[in-house]
Protein backbone atom coordinates (compact mmCIF):
# COMPACT_ATOMS: atom_id res chain seq x y z
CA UNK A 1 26.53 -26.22 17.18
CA UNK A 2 24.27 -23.17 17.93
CA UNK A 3 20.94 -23.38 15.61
CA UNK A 4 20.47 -20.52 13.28
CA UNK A 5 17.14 -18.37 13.52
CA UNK A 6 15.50 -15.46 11.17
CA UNK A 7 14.19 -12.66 12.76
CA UNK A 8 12.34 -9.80 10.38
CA UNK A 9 10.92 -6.91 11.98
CA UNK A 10 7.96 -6.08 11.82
CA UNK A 11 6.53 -3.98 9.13
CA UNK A 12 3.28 -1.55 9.32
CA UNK A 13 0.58 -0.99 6.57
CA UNK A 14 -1.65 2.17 6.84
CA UNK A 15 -4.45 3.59 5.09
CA UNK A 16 -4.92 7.59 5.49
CA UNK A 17 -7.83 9.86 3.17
CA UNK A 18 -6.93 12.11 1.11
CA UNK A 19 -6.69 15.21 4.05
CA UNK A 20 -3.80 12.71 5.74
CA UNK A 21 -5.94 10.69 8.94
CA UNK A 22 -5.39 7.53 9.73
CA UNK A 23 -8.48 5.46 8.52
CA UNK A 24 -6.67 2.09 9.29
CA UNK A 25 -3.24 1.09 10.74
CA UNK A 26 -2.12 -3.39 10.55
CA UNK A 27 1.20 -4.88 11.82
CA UNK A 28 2.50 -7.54 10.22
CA UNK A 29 6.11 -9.88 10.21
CA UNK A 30 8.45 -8.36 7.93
CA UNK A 31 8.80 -10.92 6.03
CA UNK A 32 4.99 -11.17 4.99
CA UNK A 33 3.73 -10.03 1.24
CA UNK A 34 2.61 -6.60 1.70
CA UNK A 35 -0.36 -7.44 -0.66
CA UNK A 36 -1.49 -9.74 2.23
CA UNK A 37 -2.43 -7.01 4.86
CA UNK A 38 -4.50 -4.80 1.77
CA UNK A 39 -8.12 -7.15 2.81
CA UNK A 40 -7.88 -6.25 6.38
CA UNK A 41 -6.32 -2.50 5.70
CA UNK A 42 -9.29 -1.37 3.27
CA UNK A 43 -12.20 -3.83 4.92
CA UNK A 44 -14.51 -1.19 5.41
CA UNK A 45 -13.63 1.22 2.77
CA UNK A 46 -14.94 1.96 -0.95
CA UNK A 47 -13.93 4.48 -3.60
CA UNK A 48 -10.21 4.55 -4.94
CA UNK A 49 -6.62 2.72 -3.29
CA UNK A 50 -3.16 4.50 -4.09
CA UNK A 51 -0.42 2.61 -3.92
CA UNK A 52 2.81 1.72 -5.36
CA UNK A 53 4.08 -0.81 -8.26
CA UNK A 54 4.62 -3.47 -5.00
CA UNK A 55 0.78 -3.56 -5.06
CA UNK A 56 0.30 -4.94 -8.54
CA UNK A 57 -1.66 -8.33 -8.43
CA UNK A 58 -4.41 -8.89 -10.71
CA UNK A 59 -6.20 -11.22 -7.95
CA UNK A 60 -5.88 -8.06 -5.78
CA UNK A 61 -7.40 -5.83 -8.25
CA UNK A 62 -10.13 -8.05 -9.05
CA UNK A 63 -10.69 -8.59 -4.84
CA UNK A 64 -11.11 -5.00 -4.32
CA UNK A 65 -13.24 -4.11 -7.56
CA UNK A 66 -15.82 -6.63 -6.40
CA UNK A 67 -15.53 -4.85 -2.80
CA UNK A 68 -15.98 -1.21 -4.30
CA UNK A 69 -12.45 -0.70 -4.67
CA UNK A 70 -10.42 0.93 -7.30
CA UNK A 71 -6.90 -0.05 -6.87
CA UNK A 72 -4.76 2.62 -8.36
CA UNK A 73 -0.64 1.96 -8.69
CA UNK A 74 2.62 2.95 -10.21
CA UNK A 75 3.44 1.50 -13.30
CA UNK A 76 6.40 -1.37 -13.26
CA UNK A 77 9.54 -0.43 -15.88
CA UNK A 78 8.26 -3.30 -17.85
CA UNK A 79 4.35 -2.24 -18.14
CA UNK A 80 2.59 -0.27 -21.32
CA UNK A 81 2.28 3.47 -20.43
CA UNK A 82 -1.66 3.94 -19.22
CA UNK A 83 -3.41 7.18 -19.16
CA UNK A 84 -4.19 8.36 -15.96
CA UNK A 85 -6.60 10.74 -15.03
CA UNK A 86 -4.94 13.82 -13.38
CA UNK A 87 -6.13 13.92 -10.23
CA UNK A 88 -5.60 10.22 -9.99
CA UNK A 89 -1.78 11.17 -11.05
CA UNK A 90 -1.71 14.21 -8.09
CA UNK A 91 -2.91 11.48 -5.33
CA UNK A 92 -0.28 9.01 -6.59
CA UNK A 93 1.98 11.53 -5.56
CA UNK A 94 0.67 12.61 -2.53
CA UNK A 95 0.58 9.04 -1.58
CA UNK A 96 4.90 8.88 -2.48
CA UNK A 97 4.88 12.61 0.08
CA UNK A 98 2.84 10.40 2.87
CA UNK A 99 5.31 7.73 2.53
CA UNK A 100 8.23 9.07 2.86
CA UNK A 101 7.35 11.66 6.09
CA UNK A 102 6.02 8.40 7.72
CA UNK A 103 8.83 6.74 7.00
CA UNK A 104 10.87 9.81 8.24
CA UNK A 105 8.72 9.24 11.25
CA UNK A 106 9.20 5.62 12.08
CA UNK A 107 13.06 5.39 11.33
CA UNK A 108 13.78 8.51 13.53
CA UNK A 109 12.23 6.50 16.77
């Protein structure tokens, strides 16, 4: 009887500025937490984090505050409506545009 194996692909994490460079690039298994690669991503970095709902963790929040951090997300269906500055609201969408032409990028490889 032939043994059964997982294999995930492997999944990469990038942080660019606001004018779209790379600042930091990790590979990871696909099948890690992407909340796991954020410490090593954003090591040297202060000021403010976009990312999605996926990103929510309040241990990850708290992690990055202390580092000079603000961790800025998405809201889940199930959260309380915040209010967001603007600005912080324009990035979160320039963050979704980055996304999606990377991902563009990667799948068309």
């Amino acid at each position: 009887m032939a043994s059964k194996s997982t294999w995930s692909s492997p999944a990469g994490w990038s942080v660019t500025n606001d004018q779209g460079e790379l600042l930091a690039f990790v590979l990871t298994p696909g099948n890690v937490d992407d909340r796991k690669a954020v410490p090593r991503l954003t090591k040297n970095l202060l000021g403010k984090l976009f990312g999605d709902k996926g990103y929510i963790s309040q241990p990850l929040f708290e992690e990055l505050f202390e580092r000079g951090l603000q961790l800025i997300t998405t809201l889940k269906r199930n959260m309380k409506p915040a209010l967001v500055p603007l600005l912080d609201r324009l990035f979160l969408r320039k963050r979704a545009l980055i996304e999606s032409v990377t991902r563009g990028v990667v799948c068309d490889q």
